[in-house]
Protein backbone atom coordinates (compact mmCIF):
# COMPACT_ATOMS: atom_id res chain seq x y z
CA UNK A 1 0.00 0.00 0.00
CA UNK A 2 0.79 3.91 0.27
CA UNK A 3 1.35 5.77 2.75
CA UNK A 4 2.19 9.44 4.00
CA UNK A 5 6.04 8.41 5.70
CA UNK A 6 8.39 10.79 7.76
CA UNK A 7 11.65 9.80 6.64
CA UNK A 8 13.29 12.45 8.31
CA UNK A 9 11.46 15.11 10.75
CA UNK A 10 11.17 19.04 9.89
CA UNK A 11 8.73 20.89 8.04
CA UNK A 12 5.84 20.55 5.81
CA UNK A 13 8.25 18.75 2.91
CA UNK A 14 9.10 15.97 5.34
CA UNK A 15 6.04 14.17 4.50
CA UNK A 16 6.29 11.58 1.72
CA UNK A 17 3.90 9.41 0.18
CA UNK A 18 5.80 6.09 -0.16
CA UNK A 19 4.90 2.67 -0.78
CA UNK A 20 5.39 0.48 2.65
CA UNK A 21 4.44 -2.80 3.90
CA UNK A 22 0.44 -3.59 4.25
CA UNK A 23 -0.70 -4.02 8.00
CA UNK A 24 -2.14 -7.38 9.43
CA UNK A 25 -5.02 -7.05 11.83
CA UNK A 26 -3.91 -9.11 14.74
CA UNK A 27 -6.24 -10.48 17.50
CA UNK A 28 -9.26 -8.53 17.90
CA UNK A 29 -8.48 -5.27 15.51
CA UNK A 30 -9.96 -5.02 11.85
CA UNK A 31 -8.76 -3.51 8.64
CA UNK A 32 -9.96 -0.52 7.38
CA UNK A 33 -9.60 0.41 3.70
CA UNK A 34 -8.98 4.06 4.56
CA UNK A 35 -11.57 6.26 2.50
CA UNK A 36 -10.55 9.22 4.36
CA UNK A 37 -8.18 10.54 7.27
CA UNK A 38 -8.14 14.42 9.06
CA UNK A 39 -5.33 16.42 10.49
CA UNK A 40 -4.72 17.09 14.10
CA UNK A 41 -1.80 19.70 15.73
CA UNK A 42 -0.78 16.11 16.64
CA UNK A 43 0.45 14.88 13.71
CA UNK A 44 2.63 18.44 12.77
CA UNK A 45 4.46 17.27 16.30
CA UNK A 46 4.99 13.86 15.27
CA UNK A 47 5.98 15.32 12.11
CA UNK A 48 8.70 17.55 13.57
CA UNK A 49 9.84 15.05 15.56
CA UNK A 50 8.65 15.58 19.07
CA UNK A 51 5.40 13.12 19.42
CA UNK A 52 6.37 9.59 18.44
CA UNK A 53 3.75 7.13 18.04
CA UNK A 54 3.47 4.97 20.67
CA UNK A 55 5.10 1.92 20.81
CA UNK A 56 3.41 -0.95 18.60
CA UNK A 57 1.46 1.50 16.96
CA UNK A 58 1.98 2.10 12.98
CA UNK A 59 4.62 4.78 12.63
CA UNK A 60 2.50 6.75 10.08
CA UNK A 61 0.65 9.82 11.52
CA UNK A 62 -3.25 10.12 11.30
CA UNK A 63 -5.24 9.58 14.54
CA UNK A 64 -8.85 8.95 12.75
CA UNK A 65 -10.12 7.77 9.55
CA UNK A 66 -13.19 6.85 7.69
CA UNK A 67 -13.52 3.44 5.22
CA UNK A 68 -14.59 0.27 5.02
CA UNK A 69 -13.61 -2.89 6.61
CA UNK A 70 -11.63 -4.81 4.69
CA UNK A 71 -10.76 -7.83 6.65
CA UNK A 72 -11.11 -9.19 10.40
CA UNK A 73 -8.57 -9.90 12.69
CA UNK A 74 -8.81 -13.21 14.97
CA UNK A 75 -11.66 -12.91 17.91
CA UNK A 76 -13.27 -9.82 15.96
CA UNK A 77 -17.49 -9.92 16.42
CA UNK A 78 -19.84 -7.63 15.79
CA UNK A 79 -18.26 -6.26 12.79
CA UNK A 80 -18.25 -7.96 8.76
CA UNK A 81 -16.26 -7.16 5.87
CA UNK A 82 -17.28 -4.10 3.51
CA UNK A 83 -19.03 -1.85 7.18
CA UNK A 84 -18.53 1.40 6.45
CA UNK A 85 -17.02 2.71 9.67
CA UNK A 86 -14.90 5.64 11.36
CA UNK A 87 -12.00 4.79 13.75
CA UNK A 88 -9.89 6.06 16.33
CA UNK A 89 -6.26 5.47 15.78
CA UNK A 90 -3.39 5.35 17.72
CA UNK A 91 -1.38 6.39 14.00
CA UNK A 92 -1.40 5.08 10.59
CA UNK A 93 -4.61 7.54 9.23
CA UNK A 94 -2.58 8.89 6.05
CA UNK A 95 -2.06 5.40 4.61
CA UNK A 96 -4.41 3.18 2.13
CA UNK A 97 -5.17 0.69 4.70
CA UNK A 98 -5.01 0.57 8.61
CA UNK A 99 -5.41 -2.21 11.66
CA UNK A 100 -7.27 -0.87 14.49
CA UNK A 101 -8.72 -2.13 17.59
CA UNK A 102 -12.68 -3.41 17.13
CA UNK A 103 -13.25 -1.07 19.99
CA UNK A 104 -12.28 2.09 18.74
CA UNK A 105 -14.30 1.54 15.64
CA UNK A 106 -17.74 3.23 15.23
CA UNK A 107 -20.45 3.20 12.56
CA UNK A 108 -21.36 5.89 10.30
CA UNK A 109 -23.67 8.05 11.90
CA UNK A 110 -27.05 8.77 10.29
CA UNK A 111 -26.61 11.51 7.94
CA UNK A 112 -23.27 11.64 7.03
CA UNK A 113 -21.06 10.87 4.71
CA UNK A 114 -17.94 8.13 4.58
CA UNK A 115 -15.16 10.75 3.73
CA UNK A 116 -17.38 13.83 6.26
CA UNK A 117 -16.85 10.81 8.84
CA UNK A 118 -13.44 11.31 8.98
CA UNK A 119 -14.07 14.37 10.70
CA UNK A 120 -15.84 13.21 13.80
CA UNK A 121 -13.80 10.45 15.98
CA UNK A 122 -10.59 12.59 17.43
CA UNK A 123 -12.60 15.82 18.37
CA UNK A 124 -16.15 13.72 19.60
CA UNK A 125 -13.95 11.37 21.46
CA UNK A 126 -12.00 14.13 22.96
CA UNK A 127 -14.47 16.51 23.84
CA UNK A 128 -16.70 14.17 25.32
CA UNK A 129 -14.08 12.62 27.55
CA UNK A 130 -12.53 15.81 28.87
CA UNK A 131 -16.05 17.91 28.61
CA UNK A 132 -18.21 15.58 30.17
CA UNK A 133 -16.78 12.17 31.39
CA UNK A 134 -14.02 14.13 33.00
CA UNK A 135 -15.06 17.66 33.92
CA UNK A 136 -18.48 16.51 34.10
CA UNK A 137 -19.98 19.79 32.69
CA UNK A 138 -24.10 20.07 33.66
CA UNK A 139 -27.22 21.39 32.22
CA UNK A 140 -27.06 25.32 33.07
CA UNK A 141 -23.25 25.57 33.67
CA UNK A 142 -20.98 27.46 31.65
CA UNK A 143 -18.12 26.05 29.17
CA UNK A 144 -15.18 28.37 28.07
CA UNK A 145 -13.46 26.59 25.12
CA UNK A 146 -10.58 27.80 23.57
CA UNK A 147 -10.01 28.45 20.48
CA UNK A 148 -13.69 28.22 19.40
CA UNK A 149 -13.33 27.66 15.34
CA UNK A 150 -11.36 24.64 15.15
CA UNK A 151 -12.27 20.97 15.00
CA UNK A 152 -12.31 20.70 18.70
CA UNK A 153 -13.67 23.77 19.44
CA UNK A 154 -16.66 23.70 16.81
CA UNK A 155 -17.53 20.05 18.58
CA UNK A 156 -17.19 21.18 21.97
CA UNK A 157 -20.09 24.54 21.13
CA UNK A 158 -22.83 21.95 19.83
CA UNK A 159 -22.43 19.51 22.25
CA UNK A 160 -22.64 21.57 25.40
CA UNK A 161 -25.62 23.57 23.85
CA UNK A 162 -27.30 20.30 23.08
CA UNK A 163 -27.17 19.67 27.01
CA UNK A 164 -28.20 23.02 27.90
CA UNK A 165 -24.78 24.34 28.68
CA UNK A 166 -23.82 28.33 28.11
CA UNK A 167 -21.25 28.57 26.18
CA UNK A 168 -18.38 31.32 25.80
CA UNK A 169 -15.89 30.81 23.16
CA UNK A 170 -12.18 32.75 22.00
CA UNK A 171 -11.29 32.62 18.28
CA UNK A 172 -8.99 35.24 16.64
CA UNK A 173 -10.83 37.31 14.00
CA UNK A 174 -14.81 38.37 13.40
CA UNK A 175 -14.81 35.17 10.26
CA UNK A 176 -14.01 32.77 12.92
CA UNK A 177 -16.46 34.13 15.59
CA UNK A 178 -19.27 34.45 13.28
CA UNK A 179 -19.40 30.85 12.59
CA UNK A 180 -18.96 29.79 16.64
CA UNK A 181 -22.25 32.04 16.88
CA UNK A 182 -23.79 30.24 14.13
CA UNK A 183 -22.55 27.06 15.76
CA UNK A 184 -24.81 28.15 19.24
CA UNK A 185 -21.85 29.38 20.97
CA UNK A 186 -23.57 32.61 23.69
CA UNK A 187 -20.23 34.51 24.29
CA UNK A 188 -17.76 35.68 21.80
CA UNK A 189 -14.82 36.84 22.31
CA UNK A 190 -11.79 37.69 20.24
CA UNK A 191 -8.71 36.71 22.17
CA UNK A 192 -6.29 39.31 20.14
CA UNK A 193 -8.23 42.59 21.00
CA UNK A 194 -10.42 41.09 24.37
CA UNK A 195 -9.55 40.25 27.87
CA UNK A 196 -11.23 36.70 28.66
CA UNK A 197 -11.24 37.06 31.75
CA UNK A 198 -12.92 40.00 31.84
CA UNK A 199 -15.20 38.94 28.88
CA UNK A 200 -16.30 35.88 30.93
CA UNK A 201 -16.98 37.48 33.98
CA UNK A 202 -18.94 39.91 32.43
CA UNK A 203 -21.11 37.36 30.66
CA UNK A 204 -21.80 35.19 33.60
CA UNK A 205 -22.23 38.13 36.06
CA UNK A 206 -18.71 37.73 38.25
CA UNK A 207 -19.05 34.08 38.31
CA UNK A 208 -16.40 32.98 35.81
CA UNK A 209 -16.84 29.60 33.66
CA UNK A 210 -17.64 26.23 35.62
CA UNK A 211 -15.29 24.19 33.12
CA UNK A 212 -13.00 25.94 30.59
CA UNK A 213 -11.66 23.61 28.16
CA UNK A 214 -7.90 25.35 27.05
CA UNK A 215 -5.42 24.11 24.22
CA UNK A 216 -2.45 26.77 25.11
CA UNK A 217 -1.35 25.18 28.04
CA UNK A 218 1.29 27.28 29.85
CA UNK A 219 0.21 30.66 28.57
CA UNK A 220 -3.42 30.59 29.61
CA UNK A 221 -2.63 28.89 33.12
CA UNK A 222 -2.87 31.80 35.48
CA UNK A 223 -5.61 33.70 33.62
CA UNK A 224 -7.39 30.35 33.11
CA UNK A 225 -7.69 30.25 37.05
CA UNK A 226 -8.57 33.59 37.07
CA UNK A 227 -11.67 33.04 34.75
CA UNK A 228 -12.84 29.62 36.59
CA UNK A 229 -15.76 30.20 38.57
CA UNK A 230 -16.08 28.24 42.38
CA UNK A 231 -15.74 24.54 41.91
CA UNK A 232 -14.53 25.02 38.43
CA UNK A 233 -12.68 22.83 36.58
CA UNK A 234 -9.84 23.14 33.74
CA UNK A 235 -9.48 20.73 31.63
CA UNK A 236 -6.32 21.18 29.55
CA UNK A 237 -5.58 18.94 26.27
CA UNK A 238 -2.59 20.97 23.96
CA UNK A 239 0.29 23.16 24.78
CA UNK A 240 0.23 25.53 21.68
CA UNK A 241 1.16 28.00 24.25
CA UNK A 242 4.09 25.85 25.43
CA UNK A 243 4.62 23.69 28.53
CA UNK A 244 5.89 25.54 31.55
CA UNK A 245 4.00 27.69 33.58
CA UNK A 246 3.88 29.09 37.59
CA UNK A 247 1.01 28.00 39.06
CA UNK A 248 -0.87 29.95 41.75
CA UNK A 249 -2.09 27.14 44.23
CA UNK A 250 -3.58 29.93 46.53
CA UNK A 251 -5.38 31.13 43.61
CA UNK A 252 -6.53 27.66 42.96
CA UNK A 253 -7.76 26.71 46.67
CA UNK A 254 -9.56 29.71 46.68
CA UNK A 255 -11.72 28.76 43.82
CA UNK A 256 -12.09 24.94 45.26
CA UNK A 257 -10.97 24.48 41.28
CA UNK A 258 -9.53 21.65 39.83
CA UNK A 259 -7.19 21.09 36.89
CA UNK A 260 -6.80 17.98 34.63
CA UNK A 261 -4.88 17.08 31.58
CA UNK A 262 -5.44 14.58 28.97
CA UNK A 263 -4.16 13.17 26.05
CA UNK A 264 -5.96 10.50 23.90
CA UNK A 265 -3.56 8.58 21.68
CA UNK A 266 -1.14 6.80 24.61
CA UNK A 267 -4.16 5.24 26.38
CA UNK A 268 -4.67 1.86 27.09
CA UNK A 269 -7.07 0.73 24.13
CA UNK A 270 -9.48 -0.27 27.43
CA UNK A 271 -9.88 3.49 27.83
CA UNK A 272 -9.91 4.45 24.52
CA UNK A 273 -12.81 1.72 23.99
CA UNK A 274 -14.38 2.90 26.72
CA UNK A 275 -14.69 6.57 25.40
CA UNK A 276 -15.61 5.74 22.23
CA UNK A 277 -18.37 3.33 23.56
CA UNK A 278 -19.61 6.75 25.43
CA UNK A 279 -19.56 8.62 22.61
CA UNK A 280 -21.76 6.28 20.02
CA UNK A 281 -24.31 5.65 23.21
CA UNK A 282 -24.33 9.68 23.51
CA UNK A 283 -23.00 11.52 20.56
CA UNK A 284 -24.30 9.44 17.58
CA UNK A 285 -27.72 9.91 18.41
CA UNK A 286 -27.27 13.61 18.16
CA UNK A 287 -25.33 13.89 14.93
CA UNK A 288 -28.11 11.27 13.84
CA UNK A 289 -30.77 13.81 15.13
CA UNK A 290 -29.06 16.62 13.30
CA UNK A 291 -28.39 18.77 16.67
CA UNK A 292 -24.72 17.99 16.19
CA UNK A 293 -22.45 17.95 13.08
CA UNK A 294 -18.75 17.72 11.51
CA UNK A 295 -17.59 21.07 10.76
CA UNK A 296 -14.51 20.77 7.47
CA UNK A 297 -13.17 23.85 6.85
CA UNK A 298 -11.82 21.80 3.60
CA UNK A 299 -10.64 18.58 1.49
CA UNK A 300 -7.15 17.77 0.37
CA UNK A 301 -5.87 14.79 -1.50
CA UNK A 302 -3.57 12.38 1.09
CA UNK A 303 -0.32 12.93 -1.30
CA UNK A 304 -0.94 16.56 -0.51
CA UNK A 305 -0.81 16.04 3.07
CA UNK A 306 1.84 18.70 3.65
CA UNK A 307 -0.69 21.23 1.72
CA UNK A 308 -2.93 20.22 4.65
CA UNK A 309 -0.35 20.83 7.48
CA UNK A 310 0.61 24.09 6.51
CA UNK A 311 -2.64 25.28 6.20
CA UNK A 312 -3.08 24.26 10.23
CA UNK A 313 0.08 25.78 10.81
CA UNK A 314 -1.26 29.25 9.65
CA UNK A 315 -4.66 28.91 11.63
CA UNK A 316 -6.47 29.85 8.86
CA UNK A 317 -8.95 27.11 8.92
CA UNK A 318 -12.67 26.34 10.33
CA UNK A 319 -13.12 23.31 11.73
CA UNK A 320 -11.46 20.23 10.12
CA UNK A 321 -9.15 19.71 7.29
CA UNK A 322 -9.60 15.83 5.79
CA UNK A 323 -7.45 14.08 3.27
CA UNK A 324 -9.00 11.37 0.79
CA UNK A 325 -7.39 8.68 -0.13
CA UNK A 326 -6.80 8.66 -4.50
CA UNK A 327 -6.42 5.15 -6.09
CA UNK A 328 -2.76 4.40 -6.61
CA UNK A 329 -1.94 4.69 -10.16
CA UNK A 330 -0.10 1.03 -11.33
């Protein structure tokens, strides 16, 4: 088969569509002819060298993908040859083909397409773990999710307004905030000329944001705390503002608050099963229902795949950037 390789970390141009070996689902994982994959800041790290897969994992990046089954590994039930599925992957997304655990695999929701599908496992699986399974977010509470337009973000709107959450949102530029509004998000707020803090308080009358979801890491710690309300929680999943920070336990205490971090891709696949279980019993239904649904800012052919990273790497994009698989020319 084909696949998108990293012969050598650095930019963009690392990427190379090669031929390589084709995988062998082992006990319990199935083979997915890969219709479609989708780009995550993860992938530009393993890229530049400074995520590796982890270990027994295939070293191609691509943490979801759309397809069809193409074959069933030993112990495999519940699942037959030519389902048209979308998966969460530990790597191996930018390839023809992929093996992947039978529990990370999920069905085409109702309504949507096999490459749109692409779109949905990494960001449903991720905001409903850290959102709700984690940080337990309720009917009437407030969310504060960072950086409101991309594929996480755009999830994170529609699924706390389907629960009756309020929702506040920060997204650089009027283009991006427009479509979090359309999206149901309450509270806009454009990080480069607005204080959140001072934004959220003012929306939620002094009380701050009962669970702020944040993708900068380090540089939104402090102010992060400052914007929780009592019994908060922050629920951090990227460093795109880097990895160190002071943090003000005083600060902290005083707002009873608590702080978690997560990552999906090194999990047991017990916990990644478990998540994505969670999210067909309460997600699918909703995308099905048409409360909820993939935002893709746009389409890219999987040779292109460094087209696709740079245009994450200038935050230019809406929601979620996919990459369809061509037939191989012979």
């Amino acid at each position: 088969m084909y696949a998108i390789t990293i012969p050598e970390p650095g930019g963009p141009e690392a990427l190379q569509w090669a031929e390589v070996p084709d995988p062998v689902p082992g006990e319990g994982e199935v083979l997915i002819d890969v219709a479609a994959s989708a780009v995550n800041r993860a992938d530009l790290l393993q890229r530049q060298g400074f995520y590796d897969p982890p270990p027994g994992s295939s070293p191609y990046p691509g943490l979801e993908c759309s397809g069809r089954i193409a074959a069933l590994g030993p112990g495999v039930a519940g699942w037959s040859v030519g389902d048209e599925v979308c998966a969460l992957l530990a790597g191996g997304g930018y390839a023809e083909r992929v093996a992947v655990p039978a529990g990370q695999v999920l069905p085409l929701p109702d309504g949507v397409d096999l490459v749109t599908a692409a779109a949905l496992p990494e960001v449903t699986c991720t905001v409903w773990s850290n959102v709700f399974m984690v940080a337990h977010l309720h009917p009437g509470e407030t969310l504060l999710a960072h950086g409101g337009a991309s594929g996480i973000g755009t999830m994170a709107i529609q699924l706390a307004k389907a629960v009756g959450a309020k929702v506040a949102v920060t997204a650089g530029g009027k283009e991006k905030l427009a479509v979090c509004g359309e999206l149901g998000a309450d509270v806009l707020i454009d990080y480069r000329e607005q204080d959140f803090v001072e934004e959220i308080r003012r929306a939620t009358d002094g009380a701050g944001a009962d669970v702020i979801l944040d993708i900068m890491g380090a540089k939104y710690l402090d102010r992060n705390i400052q914007a929780l309300a009592v019994n908060g929680r922050l629920a951090i999943i990227g460093m795109q503002g880097g990895v160190k920070s002071e943090l003000n336990i005083a600060a902290l205490l005083g707002k009873r608050g608590a702080i978690t971090a997560t990552s999906l891709r090194g999990r047991p696949v017990s916990e990644k099963s478990a998540i994505v279980a969670a999210v067909r019993e309460h997600v699918w239904p909703l995308i099905g229902a048409g409360q909820v649904r993939p935002v893709v800012d746009r389409v890219l052919p999987m040779r292109d795949a460094a087209a696709a990273h740079r245009v994450l790497e200038e935050s230019g994009h809406i929601g979620k950037v996919l990459l369809t698989r061509e037939p191989t020319a012979t």
